[in-house]
Protein backbone atom coordinates (compact mmCIF):
# COMPACT_ATOMS: atom_id res chain seq x y z
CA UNK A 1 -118.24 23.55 14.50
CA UNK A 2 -114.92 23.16 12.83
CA UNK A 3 -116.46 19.80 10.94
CA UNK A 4 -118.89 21.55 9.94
CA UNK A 5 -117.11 24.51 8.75
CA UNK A 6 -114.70 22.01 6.93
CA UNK A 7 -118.08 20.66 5.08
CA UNK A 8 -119.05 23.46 4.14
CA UNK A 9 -115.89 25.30 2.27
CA UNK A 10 -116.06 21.53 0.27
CA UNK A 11 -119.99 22.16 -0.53
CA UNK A 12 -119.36 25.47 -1.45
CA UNK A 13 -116.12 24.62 -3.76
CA UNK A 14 -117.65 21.58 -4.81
CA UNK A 15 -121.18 22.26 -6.21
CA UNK A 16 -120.96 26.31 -5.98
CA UNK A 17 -124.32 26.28 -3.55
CA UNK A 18 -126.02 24.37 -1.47
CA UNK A 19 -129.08 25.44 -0.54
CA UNK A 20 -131.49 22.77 1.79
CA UNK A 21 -134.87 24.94 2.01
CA UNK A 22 -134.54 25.54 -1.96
CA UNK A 23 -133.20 22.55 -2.64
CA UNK A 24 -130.37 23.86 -5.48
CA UNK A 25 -127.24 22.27 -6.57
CA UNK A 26 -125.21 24.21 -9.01
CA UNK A 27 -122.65 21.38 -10.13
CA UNK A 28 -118.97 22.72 -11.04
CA UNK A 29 -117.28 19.63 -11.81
CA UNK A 30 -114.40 19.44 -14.16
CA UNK A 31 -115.25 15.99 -16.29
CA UNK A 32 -114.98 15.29 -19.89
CA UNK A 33 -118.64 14.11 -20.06
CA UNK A 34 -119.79 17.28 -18.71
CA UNK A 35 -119.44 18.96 -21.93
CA UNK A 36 -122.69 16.77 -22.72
CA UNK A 37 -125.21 18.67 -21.17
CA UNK A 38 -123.77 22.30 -21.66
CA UNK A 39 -124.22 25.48 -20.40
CA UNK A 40 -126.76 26.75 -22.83
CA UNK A 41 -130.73 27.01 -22.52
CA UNK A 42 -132.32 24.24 -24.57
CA UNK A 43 -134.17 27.03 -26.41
CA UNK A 44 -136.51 24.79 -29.01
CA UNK A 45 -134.70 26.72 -32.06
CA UNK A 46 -131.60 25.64 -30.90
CA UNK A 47 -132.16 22.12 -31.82
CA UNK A 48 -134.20 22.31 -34.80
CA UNK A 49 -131.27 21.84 -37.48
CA UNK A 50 -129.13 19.18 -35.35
CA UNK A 51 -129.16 15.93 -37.02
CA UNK A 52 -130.43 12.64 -35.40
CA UNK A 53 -126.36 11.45 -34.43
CA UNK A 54 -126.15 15.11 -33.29
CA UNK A 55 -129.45 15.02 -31.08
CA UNK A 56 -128.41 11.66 -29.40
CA UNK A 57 -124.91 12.48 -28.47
CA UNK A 58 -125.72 16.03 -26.94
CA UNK A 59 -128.19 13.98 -24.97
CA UNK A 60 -126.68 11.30 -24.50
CA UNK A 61 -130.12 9.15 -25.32
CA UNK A 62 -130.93 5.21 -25.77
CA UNK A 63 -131.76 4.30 -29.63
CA UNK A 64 -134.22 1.25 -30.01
CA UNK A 65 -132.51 -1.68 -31.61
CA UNK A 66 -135.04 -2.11 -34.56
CA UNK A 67 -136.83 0.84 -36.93
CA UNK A 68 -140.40 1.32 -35.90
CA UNK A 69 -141.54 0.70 -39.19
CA UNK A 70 -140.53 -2.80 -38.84
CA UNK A 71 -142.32 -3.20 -35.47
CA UNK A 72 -145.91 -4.62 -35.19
CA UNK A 73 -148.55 -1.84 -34.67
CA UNK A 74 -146.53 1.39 -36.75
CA UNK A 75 -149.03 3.37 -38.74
CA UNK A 76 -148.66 6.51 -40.29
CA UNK A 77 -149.88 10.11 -38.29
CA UNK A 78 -152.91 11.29 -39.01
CA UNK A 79 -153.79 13.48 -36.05
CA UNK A 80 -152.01 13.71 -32.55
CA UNK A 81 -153.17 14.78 -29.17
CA UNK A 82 -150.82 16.77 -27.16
CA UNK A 83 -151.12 18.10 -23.71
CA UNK A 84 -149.79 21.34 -23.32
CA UNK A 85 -150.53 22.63 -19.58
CA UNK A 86 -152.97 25.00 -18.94
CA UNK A 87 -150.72 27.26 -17.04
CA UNK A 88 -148.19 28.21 -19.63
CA UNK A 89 -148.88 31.22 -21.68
CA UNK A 90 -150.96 30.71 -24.65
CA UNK A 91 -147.77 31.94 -26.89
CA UNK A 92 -145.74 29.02 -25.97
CA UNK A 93 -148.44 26.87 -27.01
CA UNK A 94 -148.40 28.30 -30.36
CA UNK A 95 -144.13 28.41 -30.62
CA UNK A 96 -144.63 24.52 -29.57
CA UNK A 97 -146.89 23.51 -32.16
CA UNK A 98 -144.99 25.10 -34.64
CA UNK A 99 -142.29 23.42 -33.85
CA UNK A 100 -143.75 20.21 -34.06
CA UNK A 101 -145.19 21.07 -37.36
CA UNK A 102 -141.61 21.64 -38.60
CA UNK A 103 -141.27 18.00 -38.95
CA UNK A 104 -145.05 16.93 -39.26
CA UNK A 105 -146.53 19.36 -41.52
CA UNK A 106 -149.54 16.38 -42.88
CA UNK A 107 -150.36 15.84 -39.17
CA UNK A 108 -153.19 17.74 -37.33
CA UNK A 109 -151.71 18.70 -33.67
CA UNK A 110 -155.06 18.88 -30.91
CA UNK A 111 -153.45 20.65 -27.79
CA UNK A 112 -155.14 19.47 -24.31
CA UNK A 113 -154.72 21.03 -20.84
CA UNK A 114 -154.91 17.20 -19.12
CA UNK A 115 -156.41 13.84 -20.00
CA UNK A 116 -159.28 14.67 -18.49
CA UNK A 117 -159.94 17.73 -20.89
CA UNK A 118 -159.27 15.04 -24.09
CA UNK A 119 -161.71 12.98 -22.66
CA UNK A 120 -164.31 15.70 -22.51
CA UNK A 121 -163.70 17.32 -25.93
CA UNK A 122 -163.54 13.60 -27.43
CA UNK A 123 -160.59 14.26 -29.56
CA UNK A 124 -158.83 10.85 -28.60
CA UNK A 125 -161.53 8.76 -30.99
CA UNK A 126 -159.93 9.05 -34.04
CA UNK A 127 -155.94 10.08 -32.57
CA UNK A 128 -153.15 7.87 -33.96
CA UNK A 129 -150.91 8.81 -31.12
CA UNK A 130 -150.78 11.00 -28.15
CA UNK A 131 -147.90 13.09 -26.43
CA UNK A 132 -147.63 13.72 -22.74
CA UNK A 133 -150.70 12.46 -21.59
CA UNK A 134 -149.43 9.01 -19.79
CA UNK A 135 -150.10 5.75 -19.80
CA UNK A 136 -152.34 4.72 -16.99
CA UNK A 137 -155.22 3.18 -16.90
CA UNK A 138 -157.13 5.99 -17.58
CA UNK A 139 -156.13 6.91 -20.71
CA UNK A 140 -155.57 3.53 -22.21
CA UNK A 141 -159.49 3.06 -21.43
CA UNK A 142 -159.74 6.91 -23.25
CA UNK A 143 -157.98 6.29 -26.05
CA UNK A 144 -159.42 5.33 -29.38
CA UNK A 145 -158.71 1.83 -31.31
CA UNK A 146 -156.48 3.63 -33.82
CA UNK A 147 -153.75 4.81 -31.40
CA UNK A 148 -150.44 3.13 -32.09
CA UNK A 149 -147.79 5.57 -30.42
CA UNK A 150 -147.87 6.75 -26.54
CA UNK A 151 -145.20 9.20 -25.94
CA UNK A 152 -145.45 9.49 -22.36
CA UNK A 153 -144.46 12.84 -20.56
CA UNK A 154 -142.70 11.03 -17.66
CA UNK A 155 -139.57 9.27 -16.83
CA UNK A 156 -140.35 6.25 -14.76
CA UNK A 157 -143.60 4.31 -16.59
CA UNK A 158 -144.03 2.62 -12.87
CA UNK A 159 -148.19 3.32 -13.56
CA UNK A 160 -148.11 1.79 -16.84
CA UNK A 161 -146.70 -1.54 -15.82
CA UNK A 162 -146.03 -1.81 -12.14
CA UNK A 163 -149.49 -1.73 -10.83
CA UNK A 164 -150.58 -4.62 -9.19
CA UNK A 165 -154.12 -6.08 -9.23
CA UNK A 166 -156.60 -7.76 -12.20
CA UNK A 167 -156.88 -3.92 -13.16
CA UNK A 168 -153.43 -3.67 -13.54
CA UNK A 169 -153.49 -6.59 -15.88
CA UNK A 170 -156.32 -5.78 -18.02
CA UNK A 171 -154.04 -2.61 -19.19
CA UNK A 172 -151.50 -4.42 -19.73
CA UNK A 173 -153.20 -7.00 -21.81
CA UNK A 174 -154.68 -4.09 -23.96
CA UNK A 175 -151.20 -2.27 -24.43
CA UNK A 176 -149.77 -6.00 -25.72
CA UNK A 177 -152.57 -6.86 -28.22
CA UNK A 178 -153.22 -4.10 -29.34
CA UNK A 179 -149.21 -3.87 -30.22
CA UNK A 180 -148.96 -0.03 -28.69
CA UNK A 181 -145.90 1.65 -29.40
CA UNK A 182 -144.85 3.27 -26.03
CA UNK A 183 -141.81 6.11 -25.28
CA UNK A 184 -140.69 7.86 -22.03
CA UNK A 185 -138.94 11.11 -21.50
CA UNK A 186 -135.95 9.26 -19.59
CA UNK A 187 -132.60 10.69 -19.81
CA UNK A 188 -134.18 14.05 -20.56
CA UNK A 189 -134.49 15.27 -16.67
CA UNK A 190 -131.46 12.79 -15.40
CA UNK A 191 -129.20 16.08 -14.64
CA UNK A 192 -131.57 17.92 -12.57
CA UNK A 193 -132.63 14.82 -10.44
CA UNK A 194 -129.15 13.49 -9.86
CA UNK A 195 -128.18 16.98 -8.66
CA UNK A 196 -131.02 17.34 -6.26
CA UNK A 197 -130.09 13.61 -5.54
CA UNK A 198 -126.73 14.79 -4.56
CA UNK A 199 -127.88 17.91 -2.50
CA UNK A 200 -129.99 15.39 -0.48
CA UNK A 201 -127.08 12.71 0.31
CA UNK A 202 -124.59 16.04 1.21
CA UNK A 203 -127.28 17.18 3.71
CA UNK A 204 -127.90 14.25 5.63
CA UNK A 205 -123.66 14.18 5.17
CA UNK A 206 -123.30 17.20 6.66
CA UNK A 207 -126.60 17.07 9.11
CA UNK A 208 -127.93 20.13 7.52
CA UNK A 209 -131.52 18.96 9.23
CA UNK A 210 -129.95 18.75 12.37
CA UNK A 211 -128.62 22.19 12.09
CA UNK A 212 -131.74 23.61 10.40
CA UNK A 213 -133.89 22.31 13.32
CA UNK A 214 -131.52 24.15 15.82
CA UNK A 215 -131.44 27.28 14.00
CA UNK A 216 -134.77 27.68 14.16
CA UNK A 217 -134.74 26.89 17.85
CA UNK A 218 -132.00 29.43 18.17
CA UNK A 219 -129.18 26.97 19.80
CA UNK A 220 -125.72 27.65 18.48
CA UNK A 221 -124.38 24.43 20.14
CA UNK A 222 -120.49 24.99 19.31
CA UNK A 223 -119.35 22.35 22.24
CA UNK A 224 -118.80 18.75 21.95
CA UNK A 225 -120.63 18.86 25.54
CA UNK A 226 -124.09 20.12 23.83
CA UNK A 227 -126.11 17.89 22.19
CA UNK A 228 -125.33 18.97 18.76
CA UNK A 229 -122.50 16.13 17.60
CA UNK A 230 -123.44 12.85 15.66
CA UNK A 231 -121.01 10.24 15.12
CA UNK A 232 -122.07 9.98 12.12
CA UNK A 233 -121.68 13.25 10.62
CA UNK A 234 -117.80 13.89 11.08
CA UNK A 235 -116.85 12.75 7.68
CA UNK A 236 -114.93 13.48 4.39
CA UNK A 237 -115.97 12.62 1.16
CA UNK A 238 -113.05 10.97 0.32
CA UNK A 239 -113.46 8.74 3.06
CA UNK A 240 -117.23 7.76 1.51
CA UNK A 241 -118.51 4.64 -0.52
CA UNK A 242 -121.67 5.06 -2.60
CA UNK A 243 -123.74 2.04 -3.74
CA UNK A 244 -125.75 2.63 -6.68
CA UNK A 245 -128.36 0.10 -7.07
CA UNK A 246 -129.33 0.13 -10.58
CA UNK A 247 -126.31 2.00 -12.73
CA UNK A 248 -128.67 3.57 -15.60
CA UNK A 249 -128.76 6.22 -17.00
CA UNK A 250 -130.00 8.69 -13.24
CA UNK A 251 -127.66 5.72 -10.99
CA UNK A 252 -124.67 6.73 -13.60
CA UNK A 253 -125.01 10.48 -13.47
CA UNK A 254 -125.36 10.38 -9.70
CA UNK A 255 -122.11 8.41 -9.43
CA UNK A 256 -120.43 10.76 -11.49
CA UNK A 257 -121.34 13.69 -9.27
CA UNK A 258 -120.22 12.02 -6.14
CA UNK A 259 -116.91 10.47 -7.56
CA UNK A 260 -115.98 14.13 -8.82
CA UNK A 261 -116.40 15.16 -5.19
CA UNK A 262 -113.93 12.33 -4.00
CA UNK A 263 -116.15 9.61 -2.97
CA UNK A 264 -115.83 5.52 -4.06
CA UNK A 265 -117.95 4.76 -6.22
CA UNK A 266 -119.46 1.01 -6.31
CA UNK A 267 -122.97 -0.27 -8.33
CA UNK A 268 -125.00 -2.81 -9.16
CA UNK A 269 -126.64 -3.44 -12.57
CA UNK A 270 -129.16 -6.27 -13.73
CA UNK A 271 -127.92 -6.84 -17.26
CA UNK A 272 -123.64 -7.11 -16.93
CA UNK A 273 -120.62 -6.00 -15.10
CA UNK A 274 -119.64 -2.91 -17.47
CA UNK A 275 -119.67 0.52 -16.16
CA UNK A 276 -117.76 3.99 -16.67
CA UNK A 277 -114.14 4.67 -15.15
CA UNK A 278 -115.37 6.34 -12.29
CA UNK A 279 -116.87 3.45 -11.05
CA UNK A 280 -114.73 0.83 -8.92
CA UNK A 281 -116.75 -2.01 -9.20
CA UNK A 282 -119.89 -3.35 -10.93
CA UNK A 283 -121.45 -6.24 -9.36
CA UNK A 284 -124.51 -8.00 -10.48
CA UNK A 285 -127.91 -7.72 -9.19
CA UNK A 286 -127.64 -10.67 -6.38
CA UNK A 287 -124.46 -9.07 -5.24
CA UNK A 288 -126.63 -6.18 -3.83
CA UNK A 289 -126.35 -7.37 0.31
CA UNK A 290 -122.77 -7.97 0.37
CA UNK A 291 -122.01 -3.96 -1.76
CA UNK A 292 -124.39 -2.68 1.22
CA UNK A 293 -121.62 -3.67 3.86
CA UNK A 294 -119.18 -1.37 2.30
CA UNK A 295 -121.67 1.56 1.80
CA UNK A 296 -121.65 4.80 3.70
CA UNK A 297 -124.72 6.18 1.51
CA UNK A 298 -127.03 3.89 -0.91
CA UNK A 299 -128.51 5.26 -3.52
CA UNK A 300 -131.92 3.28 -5.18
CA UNK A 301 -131.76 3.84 -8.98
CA UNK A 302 -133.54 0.74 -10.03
CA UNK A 303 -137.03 1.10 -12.52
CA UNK A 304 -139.67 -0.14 -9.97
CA UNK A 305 -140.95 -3.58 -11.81
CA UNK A 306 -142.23 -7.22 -10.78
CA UNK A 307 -139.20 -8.08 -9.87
CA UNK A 308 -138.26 -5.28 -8.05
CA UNK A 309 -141.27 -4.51 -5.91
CA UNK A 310 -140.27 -3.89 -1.53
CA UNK A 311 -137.01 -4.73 -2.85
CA UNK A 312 -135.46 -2.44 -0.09
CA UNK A 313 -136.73 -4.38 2.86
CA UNK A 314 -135.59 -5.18 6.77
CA UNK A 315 -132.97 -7.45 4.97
CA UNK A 316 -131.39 -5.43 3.47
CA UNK A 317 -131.69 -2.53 5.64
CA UNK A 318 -129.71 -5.32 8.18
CA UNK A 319 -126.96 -5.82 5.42
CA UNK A 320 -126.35 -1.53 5.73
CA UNK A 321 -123.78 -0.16 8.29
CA UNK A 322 -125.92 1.33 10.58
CA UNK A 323 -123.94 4.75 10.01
CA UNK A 324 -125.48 4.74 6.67
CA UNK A 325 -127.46 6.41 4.74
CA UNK A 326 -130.44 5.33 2.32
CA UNK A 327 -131.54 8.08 0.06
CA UNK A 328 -134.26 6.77 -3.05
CA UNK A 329 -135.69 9.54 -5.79
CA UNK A 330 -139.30 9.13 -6.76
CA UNK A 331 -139.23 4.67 -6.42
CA UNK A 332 -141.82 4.27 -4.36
CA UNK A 333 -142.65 0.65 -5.06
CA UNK A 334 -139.10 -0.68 -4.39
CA UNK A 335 -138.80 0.01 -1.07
CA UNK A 336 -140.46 -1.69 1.86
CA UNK A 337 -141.80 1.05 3.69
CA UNK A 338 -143.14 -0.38 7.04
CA UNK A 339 -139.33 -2.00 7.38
CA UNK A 340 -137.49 0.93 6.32
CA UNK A 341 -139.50 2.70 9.18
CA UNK A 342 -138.42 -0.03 11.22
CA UNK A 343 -134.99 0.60 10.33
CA UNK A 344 -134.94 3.78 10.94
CA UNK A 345 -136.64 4.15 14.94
CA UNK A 346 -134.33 1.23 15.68
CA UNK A 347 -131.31 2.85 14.35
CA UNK A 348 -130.36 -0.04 12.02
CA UNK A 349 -129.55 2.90 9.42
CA UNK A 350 -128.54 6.67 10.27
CA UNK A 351 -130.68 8.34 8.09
CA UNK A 352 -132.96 8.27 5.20
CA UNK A 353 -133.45 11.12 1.78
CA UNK A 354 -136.17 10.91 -0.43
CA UNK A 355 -138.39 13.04 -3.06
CA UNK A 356 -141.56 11.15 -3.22
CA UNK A 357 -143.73 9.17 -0.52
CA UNK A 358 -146.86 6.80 0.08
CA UNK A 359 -150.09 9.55 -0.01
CA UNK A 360 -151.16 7.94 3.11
CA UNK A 361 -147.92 7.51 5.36
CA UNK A 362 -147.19 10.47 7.32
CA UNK A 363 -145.01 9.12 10.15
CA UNK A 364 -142.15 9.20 8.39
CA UNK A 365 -142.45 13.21 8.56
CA UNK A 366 -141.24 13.55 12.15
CA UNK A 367 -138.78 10.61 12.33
CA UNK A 368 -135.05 12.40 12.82
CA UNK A 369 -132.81 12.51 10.20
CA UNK A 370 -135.57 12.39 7.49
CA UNK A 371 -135.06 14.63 4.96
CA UNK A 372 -138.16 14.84 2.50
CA UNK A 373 -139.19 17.11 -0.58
CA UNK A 374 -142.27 17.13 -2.42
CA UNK A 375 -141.57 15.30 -6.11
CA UNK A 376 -139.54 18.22 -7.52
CA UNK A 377 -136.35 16.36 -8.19
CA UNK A 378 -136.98 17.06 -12.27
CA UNK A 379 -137.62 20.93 -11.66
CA UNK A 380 -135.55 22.98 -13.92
CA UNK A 381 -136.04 26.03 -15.54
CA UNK A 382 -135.04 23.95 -18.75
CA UNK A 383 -137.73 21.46 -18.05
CA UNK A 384 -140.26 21.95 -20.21
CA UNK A 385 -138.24 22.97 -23.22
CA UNK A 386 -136.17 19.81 -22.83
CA UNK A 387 -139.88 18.10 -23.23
CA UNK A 388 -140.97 19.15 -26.45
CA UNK A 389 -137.51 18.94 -27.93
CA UNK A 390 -137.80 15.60 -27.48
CA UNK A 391 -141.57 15.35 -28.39
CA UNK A 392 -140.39 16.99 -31.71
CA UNK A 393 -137.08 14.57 -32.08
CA UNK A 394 -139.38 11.46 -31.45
CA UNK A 395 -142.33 12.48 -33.77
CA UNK A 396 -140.20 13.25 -36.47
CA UNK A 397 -138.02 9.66 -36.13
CA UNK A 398 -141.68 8.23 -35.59
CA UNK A 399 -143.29 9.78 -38.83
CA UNK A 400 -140.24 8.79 -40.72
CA UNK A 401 -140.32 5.29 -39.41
CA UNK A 402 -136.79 5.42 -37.86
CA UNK A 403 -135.58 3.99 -34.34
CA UNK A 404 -137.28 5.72 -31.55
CA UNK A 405 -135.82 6.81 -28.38
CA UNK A 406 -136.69 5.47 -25.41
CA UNK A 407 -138.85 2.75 -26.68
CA UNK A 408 -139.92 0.84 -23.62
CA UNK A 409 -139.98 -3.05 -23.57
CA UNK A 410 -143.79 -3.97 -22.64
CA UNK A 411 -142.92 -7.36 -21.35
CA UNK A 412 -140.06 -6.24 -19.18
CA UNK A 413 -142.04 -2.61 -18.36
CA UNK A 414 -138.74 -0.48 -18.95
């Protein structure tokens, strides 16, 4: 009870609250980047009037290397479908399209509820672009032949490009000939999902499941004689090693979060050795098996791709101490799931965190220290602002032919 009292004045000094059933990390960590994300609501007239250095430093966001005007398949804006959720109130609609039309006042904005409601109204025929709606199969077969811009509403573009299968292809093919201009959202949501990211890795830390389950049994369990003790849970952060696999832009912001709490931070990266200060070493890609030996919690940060498909298999899961942890946000396609499951009822790893699973696997639900929430890791009360001031940031760089954010590499599918 001590340990866990210990745990619990860090969590509490640490990241202010700590909350498993709601899932909310307030993080209070003194760090110079910090003062990039602020304490203010992104309220969409907040950002109207900062200029385009301005934009990218407050969010700290990725500039393409080349303007888009100089990239096959720009055209100029005609008319733009954007889906604006059926749920929000009919006012924000009309604040949103306003605020697009601050920097597009020649182009005609169509608001949808969903793809499926574009489809049936027909307005993606003649579109030039479209905002939010994906970039799936299904609306690459919806979309007209004069769309050149797909600003996707999402993060990860793992549906674009990582599907697997002659179906899979055939989009693909379509999206390369037909020279489609494609942007994500990432970076946008990286503070909310590296927090709840966090809050996962401290629970299964602290065995805040464990405890949970024997609250609601009503067992207080205080002795070292009751069954309430795992060796693996009498720890101090400053006595932890994270792996990041895959320091971008989430991997990065995760490793801050856990370094400011005390921990050693190590990574892996496809692309070089560099990293920030807080991080102690940068390996390569193939250096992934021999990081996982020093690891006390592994955190899977990289884009799911060809290359990266089950890349969290048995093998790996055998390089792990088996004290550790493996805790993956929303990357379904990298991991191996039969062999993590393996892993896990044969103890080969203590315990395993995600926010996303396989539709049709439900055993991992009752194996022991699980800990599972339901694809909310991007919930924020600035969510949905954050979206359209990007929208509006992008639109306006794409209108003016400028470098876009984001731009995603077709070939490489990130």
């Amino acid at each position: 009870m001590r340990t866990l009292k210990v745990f619990m004045i860090r969590i509490r000094s640490a990241i202010g609250v700590l909350s498993l059933a709601g899932i909310t990390c307030l993080v209070a960590c003194s760090n110079e980047e910090q003062s990039t994300t602020g304490s203010d609501n992104y309220r969409l007239e907040d950002y109207a009037d900062l200029s385009p250095e301005e934009f990218v430093q407050k969010f700290n966001l990725r500039e393409s290397d080349v303007a888009v005007r100089d990239l096959p398949g720009w055209a100029p804006l005609k008319k733009v479908v954007v889906e604006m959720p059926g749920n929000e109130p009919w006012e924000n609609r009309f604040e949103r399209l306003e605020f697009f039309k601050g920097v597009a006042p020649e182009v005609e904005f169509i608001p949808v509820k969903n793809l499926s409601d574009a489809i049936e109204r027909g307005v993606l025929a003649d579109a030039q672009a479209t905002i939010g709606l994906g970039c799936g199969p299904s609306t690459v077969d919806a979309i007209g032949p004069d769309v050149r811009w797909i600003q996707s509403g999402s993060v990860g573009l793992n549906r674009c490009f990582n599907t697997i299968g002659e179906e899979a292809e055939r989009m693909q093919d379509i999206l390369r000939e037909r020279n489609i201009l494609i942007s994500s959202i990432r970076d946008m949501t990286k503070h909310a999902i590296a927090q709840h990211s966090l809050t996962i890795m401290l629970s299964l830390i602290g065995g805040m499941d464990i405890h949970a389950e024997r609250q609601r049994r009503h067992i207080w369990g205080r002795t070292t004689t009751d069954v309430v003790r795992d060796q693996n849970l009498d720890v101090e952060f400053q006595d932890l090693t994270l792996l990041v696999v895959g320091l971008g832009s989430l991997g990065t912001e995760v490793g801050r979060l856990a370094h400011a709490l005390g921990m050693r931070v190590i990574a892996t990266r496809n692309t070089s050795r560099s990293g920030p200060d807080f991080v102690d070493y940068v390996g390569l890609s193939d250096e992934m098996f021999d990081l996982a030996k020093q690891a006390d919690i592994v955190f899977a940060a990289v884009p799911p791709t060809s290359a990266t498909l089950g890349l969290f298999d048995m093998k790996f899961f055998e390089a792990m101490k088996e004290s550790a942890y493996f805790v993956s946000i929303t990357r379904l396609e990298v991991i191996n799931w039969e062999d993590l499951k393996t892993a896990l009822k044969s103890e080969k790893i203590a315990g395993f965190g995600t926010d996303d699973l396989p539709q049709d696997d439900f055993e991992l639900w009752d194996l022991p220290r699980v800990i599972i929430t339901p694809h909310v890791s991007d919930y924020s009360p600035r969510y949905r602002d954050n979206q359209y001031v990007f929208y509006r940031e992008n639109l306006r760089r794409y209108i003016a032919g400028e470098k876009l954010l984001n731009l995603i590499d077709v070939q490489r599918g990130y």
